[in-house]
N, C-alpha and C. Protein backbone atom coordinates (compact mmCIF):
# COMPACT_ATOMS: atom_id res chain seq x y z
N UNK A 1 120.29 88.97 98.74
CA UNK A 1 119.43 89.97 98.15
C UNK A 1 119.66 89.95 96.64
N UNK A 2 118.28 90.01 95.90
CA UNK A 2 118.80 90.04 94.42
C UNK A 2 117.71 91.64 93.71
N UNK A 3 118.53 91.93 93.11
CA UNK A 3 117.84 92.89 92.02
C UNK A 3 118.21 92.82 90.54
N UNK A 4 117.37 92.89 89.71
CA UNK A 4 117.80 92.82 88.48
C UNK A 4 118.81 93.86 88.13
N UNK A 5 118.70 95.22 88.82
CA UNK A 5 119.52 96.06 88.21
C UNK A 5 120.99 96.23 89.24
N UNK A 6 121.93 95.94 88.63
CA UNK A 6 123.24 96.00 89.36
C UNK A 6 123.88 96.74 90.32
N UNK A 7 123.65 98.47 90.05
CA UNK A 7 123.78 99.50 90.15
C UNK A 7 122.93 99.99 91.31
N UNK A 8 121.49 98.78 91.75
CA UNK A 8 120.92 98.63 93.23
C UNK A 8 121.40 98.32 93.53
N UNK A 9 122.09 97.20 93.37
CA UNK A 9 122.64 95.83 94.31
C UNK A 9 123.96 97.10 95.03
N UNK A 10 124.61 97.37 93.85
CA UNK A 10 126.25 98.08 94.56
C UNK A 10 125.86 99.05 95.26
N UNK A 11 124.90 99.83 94.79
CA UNK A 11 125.06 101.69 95.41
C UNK A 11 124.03 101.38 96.56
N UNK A 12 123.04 100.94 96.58
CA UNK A 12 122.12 101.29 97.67
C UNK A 12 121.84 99.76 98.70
N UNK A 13 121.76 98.58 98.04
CA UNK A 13 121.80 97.27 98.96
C UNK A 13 122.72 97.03 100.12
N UNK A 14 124.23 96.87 99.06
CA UNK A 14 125.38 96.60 99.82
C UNK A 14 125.46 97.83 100.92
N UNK A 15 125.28 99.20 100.45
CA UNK A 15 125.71 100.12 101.54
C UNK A 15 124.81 99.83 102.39
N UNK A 16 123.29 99.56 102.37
CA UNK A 16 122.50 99.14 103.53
C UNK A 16 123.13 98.09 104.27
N UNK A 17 123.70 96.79 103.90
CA UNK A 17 124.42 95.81 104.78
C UNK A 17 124.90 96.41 105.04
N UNK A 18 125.99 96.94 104.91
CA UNK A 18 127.44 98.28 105.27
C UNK A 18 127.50 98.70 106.76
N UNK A 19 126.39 99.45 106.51
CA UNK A 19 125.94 100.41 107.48
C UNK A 19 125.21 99.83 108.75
N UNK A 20 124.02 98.31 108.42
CA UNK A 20 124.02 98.02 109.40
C UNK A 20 124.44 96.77 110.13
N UNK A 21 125.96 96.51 109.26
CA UNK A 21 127.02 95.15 110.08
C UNK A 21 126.60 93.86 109.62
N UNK A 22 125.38 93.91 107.99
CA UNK A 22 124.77 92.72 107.64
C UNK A 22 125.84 92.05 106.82
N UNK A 23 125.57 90.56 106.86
CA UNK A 23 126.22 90.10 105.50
C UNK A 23 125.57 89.55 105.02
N UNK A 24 125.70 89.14 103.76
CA UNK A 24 124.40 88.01 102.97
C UNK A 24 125.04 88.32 101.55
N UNK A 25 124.22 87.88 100.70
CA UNK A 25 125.05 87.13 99.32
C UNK A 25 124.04 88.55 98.64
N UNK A 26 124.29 88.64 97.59
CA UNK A 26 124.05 90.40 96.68
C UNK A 26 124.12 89.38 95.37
N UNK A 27 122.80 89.66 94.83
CA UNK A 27 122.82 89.05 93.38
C UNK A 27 122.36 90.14 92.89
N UNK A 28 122.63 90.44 91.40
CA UNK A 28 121.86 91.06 90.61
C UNK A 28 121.55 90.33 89.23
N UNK A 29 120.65 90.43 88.31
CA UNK A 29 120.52 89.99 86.94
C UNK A 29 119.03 89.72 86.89
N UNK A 30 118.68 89.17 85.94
CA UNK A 30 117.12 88.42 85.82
C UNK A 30 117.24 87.42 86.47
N UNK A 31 116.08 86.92 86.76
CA UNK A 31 115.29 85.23 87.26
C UNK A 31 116.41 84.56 86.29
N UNK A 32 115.95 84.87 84.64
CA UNK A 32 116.46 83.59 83.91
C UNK A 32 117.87 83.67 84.18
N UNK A 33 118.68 84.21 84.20
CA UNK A 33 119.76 84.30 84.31
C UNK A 33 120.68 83.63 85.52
N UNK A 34 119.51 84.05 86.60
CA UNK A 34 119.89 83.32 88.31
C UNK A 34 119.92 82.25 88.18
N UNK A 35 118.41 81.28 87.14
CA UNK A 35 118.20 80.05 87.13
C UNK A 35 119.06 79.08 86.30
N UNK A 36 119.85 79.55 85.76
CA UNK A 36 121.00 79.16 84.44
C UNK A 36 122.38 79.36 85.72
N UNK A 37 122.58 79.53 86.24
CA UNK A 37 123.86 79.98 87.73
C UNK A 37 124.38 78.52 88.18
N UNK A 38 125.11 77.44 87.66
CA UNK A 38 124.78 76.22 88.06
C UNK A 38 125.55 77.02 90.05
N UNK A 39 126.40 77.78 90.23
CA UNK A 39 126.74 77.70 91.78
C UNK A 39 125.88 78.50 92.57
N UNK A 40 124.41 78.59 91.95
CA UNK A 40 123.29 78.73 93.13
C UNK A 40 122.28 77.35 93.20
N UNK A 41 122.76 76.26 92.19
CA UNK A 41 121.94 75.03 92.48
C UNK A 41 121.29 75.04 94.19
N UNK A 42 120.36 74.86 94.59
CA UNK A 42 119.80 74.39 95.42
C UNK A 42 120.77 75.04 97.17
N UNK A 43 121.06 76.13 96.92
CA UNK A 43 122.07 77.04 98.19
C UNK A 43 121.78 77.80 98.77
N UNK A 44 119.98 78.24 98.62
CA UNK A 44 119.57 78.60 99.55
C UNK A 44 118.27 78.17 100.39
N UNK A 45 118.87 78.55 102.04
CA UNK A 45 117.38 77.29 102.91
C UNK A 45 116.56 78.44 102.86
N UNK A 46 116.97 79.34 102.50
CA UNK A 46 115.53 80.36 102.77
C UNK A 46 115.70 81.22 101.69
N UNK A 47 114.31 81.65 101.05
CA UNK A 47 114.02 82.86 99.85
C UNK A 47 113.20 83.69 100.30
N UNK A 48 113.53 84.73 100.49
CA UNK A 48 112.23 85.72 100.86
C UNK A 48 112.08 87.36 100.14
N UNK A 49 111.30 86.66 99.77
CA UNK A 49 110.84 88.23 98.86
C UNK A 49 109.42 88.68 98.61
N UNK A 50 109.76 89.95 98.12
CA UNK A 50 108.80 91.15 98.20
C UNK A 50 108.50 91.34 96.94
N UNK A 51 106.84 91.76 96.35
CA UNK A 51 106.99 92.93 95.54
C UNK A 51 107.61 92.15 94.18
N UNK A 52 107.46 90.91 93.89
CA UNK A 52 107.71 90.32 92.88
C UNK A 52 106.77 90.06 92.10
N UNK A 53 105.43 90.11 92.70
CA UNK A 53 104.38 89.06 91.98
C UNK A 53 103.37 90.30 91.25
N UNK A 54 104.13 91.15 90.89
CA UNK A 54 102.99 91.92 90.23
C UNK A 54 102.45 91.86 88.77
N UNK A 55 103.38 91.30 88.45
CA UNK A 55 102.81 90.72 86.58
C UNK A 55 102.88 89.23 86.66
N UNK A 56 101.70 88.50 86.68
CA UNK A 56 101.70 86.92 86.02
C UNK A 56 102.46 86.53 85.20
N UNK A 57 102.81 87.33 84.41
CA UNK A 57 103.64 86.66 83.22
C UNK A 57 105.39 86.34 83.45
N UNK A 58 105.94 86.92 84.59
CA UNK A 58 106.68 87.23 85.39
C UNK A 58 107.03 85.63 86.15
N UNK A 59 106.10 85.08 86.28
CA UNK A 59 105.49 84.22 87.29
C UNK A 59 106.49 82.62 87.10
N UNK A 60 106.18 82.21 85.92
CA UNK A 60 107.14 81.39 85.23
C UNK A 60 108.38 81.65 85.41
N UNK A 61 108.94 82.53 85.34
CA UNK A 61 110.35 82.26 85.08
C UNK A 61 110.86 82.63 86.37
N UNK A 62 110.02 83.42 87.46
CA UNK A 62 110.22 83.25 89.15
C UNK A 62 110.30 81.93 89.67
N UNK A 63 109.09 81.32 89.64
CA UNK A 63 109.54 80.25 90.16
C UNK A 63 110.03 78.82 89.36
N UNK A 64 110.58 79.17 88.03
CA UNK A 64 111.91 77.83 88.18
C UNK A 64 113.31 78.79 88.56
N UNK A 65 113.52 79.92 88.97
CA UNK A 65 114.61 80.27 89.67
C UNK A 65 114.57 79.68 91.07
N UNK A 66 113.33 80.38 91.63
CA UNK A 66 113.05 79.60 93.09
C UNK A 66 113.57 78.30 92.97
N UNK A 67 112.82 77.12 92.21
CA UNK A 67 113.30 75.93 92.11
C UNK A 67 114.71 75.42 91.87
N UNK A 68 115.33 76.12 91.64
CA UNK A 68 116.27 75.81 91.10
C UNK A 68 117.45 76.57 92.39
N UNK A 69 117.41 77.29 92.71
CA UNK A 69 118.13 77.97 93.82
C UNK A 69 117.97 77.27 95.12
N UNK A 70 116.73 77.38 95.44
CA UNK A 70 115.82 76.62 97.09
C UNK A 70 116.54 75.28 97.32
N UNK A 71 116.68 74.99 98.28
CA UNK A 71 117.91 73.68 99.10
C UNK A 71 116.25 72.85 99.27
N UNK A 72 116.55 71.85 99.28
CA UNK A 72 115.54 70.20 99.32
C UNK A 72 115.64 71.18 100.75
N UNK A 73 113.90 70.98 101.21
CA UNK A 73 113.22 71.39 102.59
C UNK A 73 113.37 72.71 102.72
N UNK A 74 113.76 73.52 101.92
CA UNK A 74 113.77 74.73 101.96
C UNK A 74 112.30 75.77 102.14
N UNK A 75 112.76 76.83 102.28
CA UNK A 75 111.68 77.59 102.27
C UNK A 75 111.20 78.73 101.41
N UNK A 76 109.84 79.40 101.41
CA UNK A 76 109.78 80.86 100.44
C UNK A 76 108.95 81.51 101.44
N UNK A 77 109.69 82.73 101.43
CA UNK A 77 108.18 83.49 102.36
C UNK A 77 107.77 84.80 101.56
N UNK A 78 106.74 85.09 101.37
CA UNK A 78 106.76 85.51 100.08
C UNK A 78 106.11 87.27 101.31
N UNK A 79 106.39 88.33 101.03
CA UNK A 79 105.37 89.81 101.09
C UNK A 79 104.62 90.34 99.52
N UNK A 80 103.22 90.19 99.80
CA UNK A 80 102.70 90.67 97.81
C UNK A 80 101.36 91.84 99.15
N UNK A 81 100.90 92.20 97.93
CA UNK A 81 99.83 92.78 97.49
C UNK A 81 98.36 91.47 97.42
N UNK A 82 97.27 92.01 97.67
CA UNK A 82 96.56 91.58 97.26
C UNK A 82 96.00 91.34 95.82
N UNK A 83 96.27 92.42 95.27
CA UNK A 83 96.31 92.52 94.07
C UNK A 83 96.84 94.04 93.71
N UNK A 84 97.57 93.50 92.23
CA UNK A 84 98.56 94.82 92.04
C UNK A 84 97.73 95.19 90.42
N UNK A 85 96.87 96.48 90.83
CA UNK A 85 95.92 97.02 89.88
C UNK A 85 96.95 96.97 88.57
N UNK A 86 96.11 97.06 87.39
CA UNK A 86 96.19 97.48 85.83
C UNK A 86 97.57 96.33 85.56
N UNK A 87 98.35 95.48 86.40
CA UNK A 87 99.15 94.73 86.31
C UNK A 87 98.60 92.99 86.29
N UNK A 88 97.68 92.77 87.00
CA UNK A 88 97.17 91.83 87.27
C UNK A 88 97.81 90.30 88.07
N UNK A 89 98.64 90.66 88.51
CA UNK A 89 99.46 90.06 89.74
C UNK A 89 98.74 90.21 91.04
N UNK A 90 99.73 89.04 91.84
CA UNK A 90 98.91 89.59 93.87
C UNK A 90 98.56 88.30 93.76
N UNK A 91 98.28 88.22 95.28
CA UNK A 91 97.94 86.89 96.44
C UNK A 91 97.07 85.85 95.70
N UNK A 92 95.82 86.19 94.87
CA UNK A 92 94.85 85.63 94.22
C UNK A 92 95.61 84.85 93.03
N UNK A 93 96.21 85.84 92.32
CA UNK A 93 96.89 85.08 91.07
C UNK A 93 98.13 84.34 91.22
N UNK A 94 98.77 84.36 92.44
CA UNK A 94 99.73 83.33 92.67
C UNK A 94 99.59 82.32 93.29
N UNK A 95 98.14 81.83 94.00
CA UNK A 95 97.52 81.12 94.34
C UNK A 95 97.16 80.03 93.20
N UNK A 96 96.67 80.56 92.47
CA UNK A 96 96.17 79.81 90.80
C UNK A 96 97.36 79.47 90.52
N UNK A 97 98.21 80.39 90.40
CA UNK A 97 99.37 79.63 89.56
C UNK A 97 100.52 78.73 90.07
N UNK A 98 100.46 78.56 91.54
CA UNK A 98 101.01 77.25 92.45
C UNK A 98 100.03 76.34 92.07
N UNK A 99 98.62 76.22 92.61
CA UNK A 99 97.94 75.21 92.52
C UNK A 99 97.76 74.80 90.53
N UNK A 100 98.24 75.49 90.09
CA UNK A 100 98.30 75.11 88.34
C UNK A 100 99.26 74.26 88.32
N UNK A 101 100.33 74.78 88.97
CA UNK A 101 101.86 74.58 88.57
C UNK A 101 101.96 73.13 89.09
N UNK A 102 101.74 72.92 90.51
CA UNK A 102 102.27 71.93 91.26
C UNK A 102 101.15 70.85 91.83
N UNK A 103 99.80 71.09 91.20
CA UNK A 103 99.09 69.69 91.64
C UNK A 103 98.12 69.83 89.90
N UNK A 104 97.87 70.74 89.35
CA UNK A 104 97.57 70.46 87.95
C UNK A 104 96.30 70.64 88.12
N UNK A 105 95.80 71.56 89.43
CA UNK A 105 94.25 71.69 89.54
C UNK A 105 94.24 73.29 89.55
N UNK A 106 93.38 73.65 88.90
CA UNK A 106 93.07 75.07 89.21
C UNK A 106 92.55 75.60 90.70
């Protein structure tokens, strides 16, 4: 689980594992910061997150963390919005910006 703010990760994440017998790895910081981590190189087979994609501009520096974290054959499963009003993020605009990113076609 990652949150940028620390003070989630300790007070309210971890006590959720706590409480219900979970374990799993507790990150906190920015994307850029995760993606600069050389001991998350490529260590996780699965990413799944929520509730990230609400600003485009955001978008970049999400996924070279993804890239950079995600194990060769790995996976992302992503939960968004269709679109996240007055923000301009959601399903539509992360669509564009995979198919930008990774075949160079709009």
């Amino acid at each position: 689980m990652q949150d940028f703010n620390a003070e989630v990760i300790s007070k309210c994440t971890d006590r959720v594992f706590q409480l219900n017998g979970t374990t799993g790895t507790l990150l906190y910081g920015s994307w850029d910061e995760l993606k600069r981590n050389d001991s998350l190189r490529s260590c996780f087979d699965v990413i799944i997150m929520s509730e990230t994609l609400y600003n485009v501009q955001y978008y970049e520096s999400l996924f070279e963390m993804i890239e950079h974290c995600l194990a060769p054959g790995g996976i992302v499963i992503v939960g968004t919005k269709t679109f996240y009003y007055g923000l301009g993020g959601g399903l539509f605009e992360l669509d564009r910006f995979l198919k930008d990113r990774y075949t160079g076609k709009p």
